[in-house]
Protein backbone atom coordinates (compact mmCIF):
# COMPACT_ATOMS: atom_id res chain seq x y z
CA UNK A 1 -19.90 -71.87 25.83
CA UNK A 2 -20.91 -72.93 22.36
CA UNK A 3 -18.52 -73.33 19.65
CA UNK A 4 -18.14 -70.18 17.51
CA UNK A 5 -15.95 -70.17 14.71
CA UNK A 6 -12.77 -68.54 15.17
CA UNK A 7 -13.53 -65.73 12.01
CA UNK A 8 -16.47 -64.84 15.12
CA UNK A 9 -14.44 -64.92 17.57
CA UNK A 10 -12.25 -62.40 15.55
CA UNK A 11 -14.68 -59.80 14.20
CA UNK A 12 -15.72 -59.54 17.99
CA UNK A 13 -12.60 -59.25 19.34
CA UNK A 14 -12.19 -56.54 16.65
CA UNK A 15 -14.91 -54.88 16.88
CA UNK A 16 -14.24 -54.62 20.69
CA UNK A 17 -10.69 -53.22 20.15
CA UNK A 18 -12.21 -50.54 17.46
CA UNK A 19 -14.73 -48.98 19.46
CA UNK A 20 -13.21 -49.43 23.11
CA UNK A 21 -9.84 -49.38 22.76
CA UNK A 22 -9.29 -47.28 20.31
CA UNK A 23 -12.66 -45.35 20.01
CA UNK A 24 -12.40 -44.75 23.54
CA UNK A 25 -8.81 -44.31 23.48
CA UNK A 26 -8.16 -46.53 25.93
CA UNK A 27 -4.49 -46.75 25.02
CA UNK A 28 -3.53 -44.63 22.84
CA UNK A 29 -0.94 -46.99 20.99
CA UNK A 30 -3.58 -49.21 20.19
CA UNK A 31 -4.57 -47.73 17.10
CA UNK A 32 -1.06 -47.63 15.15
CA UNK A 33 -0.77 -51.14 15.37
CA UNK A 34 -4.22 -52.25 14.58
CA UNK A 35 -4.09 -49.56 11.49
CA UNK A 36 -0.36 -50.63 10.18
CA UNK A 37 -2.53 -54.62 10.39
CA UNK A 38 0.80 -55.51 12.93
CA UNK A 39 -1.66 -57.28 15.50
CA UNK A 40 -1.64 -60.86 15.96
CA UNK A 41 -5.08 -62.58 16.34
CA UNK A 42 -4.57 -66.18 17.80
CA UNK A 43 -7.63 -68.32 18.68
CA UNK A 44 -7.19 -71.28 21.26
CA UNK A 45 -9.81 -73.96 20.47
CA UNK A 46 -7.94 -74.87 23.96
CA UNK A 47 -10.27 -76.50 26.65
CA UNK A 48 -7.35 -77.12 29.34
CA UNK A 49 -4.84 -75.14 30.57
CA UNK A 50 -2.36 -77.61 29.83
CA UNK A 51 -3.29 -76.86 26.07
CA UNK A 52 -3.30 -73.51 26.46
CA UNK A 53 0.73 -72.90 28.13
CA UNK A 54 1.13 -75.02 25.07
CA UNK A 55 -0.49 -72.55 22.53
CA UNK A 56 0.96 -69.28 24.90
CA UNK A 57 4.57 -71.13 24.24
CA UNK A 58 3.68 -71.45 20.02
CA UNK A 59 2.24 -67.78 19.89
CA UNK A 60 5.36 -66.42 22.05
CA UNK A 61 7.88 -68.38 19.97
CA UNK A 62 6.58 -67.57 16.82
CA UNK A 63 6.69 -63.70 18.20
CA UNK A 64 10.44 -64.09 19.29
CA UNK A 65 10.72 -65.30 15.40
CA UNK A 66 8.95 -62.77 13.71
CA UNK A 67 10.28 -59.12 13.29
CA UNK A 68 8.50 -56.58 14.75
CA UNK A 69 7.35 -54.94 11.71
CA UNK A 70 5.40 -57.51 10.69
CA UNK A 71 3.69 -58.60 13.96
CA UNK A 72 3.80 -56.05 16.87
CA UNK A 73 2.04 -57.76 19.26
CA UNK A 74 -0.40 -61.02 19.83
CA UNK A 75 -3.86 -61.02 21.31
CA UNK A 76 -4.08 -65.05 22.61
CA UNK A 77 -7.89 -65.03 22.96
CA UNK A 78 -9.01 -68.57 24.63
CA UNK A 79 -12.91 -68.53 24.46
CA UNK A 80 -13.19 -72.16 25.89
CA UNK A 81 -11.27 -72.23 29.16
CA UNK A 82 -10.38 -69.99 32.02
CA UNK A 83 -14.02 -68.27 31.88
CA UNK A 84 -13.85 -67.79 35.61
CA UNK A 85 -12.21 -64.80 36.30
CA UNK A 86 -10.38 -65.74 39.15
CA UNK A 87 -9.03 -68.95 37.77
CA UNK A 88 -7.97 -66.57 34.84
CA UNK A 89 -6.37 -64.26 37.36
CA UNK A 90 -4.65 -67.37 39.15
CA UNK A 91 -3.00 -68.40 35.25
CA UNK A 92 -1.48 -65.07 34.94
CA UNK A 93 0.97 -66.22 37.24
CA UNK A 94 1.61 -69.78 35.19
CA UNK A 95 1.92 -67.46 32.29
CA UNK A 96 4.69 -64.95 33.48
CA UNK A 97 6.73 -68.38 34.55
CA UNK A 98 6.20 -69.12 30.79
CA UNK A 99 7.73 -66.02 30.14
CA UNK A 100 10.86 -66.83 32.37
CA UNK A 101 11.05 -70.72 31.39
CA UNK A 102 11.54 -69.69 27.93
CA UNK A 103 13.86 -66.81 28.58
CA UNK A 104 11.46 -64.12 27.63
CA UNK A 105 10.99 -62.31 30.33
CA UNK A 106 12.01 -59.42 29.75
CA UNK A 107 11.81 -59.29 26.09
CA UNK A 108 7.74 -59.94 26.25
CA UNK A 109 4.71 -59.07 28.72
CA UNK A 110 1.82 -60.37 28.98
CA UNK A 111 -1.16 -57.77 29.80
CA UNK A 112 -4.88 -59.21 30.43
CA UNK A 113 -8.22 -59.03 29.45
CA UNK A 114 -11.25 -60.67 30.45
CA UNK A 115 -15.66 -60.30 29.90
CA UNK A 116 -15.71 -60.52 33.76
CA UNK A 117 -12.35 -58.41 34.54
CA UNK A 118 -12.11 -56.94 38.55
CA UNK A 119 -9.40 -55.18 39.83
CA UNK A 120 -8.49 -55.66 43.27
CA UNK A 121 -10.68 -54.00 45.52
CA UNK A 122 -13.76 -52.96 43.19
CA UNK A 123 -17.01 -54.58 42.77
CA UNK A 124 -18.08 -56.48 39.89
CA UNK A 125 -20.12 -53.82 38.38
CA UNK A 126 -17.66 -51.10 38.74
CA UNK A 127 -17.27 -49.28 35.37
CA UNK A 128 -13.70 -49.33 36.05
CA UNK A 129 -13.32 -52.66 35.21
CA UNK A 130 -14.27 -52.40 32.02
CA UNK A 131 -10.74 -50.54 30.84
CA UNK A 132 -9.94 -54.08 30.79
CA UNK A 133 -13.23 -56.33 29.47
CA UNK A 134 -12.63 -57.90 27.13
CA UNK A 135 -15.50 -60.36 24.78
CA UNK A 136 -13.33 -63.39 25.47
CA UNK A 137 -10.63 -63.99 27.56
CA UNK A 138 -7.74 -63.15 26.15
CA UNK A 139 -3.87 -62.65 27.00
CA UNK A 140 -1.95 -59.52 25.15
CA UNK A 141 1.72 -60.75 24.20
CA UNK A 142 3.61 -57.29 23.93
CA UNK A 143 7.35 -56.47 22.95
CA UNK A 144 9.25 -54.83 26.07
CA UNK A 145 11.13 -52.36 23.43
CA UNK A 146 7.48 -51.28 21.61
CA UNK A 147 6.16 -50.75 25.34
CA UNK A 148 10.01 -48.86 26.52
CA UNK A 149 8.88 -46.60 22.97
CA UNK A 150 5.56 -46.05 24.45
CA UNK A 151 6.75 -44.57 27.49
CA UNK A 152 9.28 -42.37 25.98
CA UNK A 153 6.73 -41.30 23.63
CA UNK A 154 4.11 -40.64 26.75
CA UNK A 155 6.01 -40.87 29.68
CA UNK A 156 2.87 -40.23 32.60
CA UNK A 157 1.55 -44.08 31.83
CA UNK A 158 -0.72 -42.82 35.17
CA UNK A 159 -2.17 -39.89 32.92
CA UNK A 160 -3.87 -43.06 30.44
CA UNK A 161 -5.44 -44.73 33.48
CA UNK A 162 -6.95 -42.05 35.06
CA UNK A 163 -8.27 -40.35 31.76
CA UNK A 164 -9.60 -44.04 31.05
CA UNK A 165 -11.18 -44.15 34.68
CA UNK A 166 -12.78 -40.71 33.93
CA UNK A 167 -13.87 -41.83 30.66
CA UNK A 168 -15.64 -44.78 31.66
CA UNK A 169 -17.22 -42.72 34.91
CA UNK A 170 -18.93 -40.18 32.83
CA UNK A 171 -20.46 -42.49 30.42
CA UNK A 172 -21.37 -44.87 32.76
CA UNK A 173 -22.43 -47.99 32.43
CA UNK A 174 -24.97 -46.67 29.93
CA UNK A 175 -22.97 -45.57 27.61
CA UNK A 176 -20.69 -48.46 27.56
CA UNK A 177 -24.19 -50.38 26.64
CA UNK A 178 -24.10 -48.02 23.51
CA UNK A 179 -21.30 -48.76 21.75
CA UNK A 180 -22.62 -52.11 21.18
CA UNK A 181 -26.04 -51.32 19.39
């Protein structure tokens, strides 16, 4: 992949969030955050994953440091390595140890998005992979306590999935090509 700056990397990752997650309403949480400007965007110019547990441990830290207020929740996007989904999948793993190394676990989760995203036992063209596609790969650092308040606050999670899954079935792959013209 060619270098892009990060303010690109950004305004896609952005733009993506706008009109999928929220315009969709993919999760319906989404929007608050991104409104009340409490989302994190953190590029990785990281081209190892050695580099990037090192950038995941900075981005965590500094969200264990700041109050909640002022940054909800991180999106770690790292355009330059992990492009392959399944090594991507694989680092989940590395990253939840993260998590428990630094006593987080817990306190943060980490939710994932990728541009080639499968869940087990699809296809790769299955429009119901695309709840979690993401333009870069990218790792969600979330609170525990904002995602406890999102469950009170809409306690059939399920409900989100399956409206999602609908969503994305009735506008097909199609209408997902839409949204970006």
């Amino acid at each position: 992949m060619m270098n892009l700056s990060n303010d690109q990397i950004i305004q896609d990752t952005e733009r993506w969030l706008e009109k999928a997650v929220i315009g969709l309403n993919l999760c319906p949480f989404a929007k608050a955050v991104h409104v009340k400007k409490q989302l994190r965007y953190a590029v990785s110019d990281a081209r190892n994953i050695d580099v990037l547990i090192e950038t995941l441990i900075k981005e965590l830290e500094l969200l264990a440091e700041t109050d909640s207020a002022k940054i909800e929740m991180t999106l770690l996007i790292h355009p330059y390595v992990l492009g392959d989904f399944l090594a991507y999948n694989d680092f989940l793993e590395i990253a939840d140890s993260v998590l428990e190394e630094l006593n987080l676990d817990g306190i943060f989760q980490i939710a994932s998005f990728h541009p080639q995203y499968q869940f087990e036992g699809s296809q790769p063209d299955d429009i119901d992979n695309y709840t979690n596609r993401s333009p870069y790969p990218t790792l969600h650092l979330l609170r525990e306590d904002s995602i406890s308040k999102a469950v009170e606050a809409f306690p059939d999670a399920d409900v989100i999935v399956d409206r999602n899954i609908a969503t994305l079935r009735s506008m097909g792959h199609e209408g997902w090509k839409k949204l970006w013209v």
